[in-house]
C-alpha atoms as a PDB file:
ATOM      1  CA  UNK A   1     -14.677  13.583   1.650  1.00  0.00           C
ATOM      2  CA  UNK A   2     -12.959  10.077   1.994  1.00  0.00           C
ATOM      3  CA  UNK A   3     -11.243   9.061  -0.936  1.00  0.00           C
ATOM      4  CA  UNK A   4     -12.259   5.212  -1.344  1.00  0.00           C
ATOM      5  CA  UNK A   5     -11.041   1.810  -3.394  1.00  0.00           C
ATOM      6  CA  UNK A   6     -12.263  -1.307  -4.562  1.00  0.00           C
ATOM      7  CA  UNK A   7     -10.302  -4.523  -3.294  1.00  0.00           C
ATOM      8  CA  UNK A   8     -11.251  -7.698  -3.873  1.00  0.00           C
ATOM      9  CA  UNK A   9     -14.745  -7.036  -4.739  1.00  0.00           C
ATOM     10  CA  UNK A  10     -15.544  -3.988  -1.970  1.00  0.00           C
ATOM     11  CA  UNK A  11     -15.239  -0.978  -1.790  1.00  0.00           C
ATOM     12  CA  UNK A  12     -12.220   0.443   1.290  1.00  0.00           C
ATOM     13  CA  UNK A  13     -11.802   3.622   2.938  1.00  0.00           C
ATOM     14  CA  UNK A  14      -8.310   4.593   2.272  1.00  0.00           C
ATOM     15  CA  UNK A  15      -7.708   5.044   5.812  1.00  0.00           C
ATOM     16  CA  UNK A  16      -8.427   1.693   5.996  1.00  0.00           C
ATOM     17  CA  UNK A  17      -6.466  -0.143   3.753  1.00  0.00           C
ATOM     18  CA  UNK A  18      -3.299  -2.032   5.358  1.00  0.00           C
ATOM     19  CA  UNK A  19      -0.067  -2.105   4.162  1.00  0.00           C
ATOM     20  CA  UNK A  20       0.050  -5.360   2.375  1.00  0.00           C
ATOM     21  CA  UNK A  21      -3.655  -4.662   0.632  1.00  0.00           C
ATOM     22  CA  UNK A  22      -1.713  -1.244  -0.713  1.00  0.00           C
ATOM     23  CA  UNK A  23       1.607  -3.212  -1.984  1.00  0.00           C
ATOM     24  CA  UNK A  24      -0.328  -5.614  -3.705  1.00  0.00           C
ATOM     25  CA  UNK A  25      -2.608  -3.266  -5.450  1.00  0.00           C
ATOM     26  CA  UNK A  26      -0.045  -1.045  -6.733  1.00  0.00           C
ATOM     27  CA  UNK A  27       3.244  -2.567  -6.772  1.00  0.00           C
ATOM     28  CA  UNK A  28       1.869  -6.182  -7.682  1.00  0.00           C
ATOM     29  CA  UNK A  29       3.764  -7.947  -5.024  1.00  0.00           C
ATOM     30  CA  UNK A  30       2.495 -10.215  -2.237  1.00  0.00           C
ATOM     31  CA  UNK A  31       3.761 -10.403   1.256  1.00  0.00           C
ATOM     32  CA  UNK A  32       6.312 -13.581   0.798  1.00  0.00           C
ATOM     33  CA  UNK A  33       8.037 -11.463  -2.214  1.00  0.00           C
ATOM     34  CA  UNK A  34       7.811  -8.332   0.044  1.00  0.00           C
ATOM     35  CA  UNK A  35       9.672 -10.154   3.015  1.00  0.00           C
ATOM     36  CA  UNK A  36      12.745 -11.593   0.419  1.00  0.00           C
ATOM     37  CA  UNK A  37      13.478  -7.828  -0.674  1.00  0.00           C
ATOM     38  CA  UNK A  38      16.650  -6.188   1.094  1.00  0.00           C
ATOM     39  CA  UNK A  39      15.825  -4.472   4.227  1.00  0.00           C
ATOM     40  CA  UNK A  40      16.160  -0.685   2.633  1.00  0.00           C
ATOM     41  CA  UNK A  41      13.797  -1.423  -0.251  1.00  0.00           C
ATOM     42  CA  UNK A  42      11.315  -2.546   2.491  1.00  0.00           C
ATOM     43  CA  UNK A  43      11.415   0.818   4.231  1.00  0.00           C
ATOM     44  CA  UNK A  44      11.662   2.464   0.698  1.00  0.00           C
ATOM     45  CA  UNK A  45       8.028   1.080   0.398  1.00  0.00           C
ATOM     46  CA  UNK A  46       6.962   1.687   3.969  1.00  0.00           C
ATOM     47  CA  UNK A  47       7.670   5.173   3.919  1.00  0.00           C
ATOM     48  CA  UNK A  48       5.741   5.531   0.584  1.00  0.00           C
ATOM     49  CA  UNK A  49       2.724   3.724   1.903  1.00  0.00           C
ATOM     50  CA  UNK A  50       2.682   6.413   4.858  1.00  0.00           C
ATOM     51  CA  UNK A  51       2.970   9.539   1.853  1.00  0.00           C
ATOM     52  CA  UNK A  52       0.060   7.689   0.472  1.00  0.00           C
ATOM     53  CA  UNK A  53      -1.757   7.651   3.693  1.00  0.00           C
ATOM     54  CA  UNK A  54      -1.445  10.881   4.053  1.00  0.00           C
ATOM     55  CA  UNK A  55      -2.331  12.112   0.367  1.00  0.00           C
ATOM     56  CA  UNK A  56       0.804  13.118  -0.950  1.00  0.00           C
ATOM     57  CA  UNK A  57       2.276  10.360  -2.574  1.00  0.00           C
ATOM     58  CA  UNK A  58       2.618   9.552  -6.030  1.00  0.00           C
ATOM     59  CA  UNK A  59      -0.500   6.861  -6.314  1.00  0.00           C
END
């Protein structure tokens, strides 16, 4: 079974869902306050959108 989410009005496949439709659903931040973060916190969030894709992250 595919684990699913609404975004703006729709429903998303997981799978689907991009990096910068995850950050701003759970962390609140958009893509010009994701680029101004220092390069490690970037990756920091990268690697936990990829535990998310997978299913074992904390969200």
């Amino acid at each position: 079974m595919t684990k699913c989410m609404r975004l703006n009005n729709r429903v998303v496949s997981t799978e689907n869902i991009t990096f910068f439709q995850w950050l701003n659903t759970y962390e609140f931040m958009c893509k010009r306050e994701f680029k101004e973060l220092p390069r490690y916190k970037q990756e920091n969030y990268r690697r936990e959108f990829e535990l998310f894709k997978k299913g074992i992250g904390g969200y």
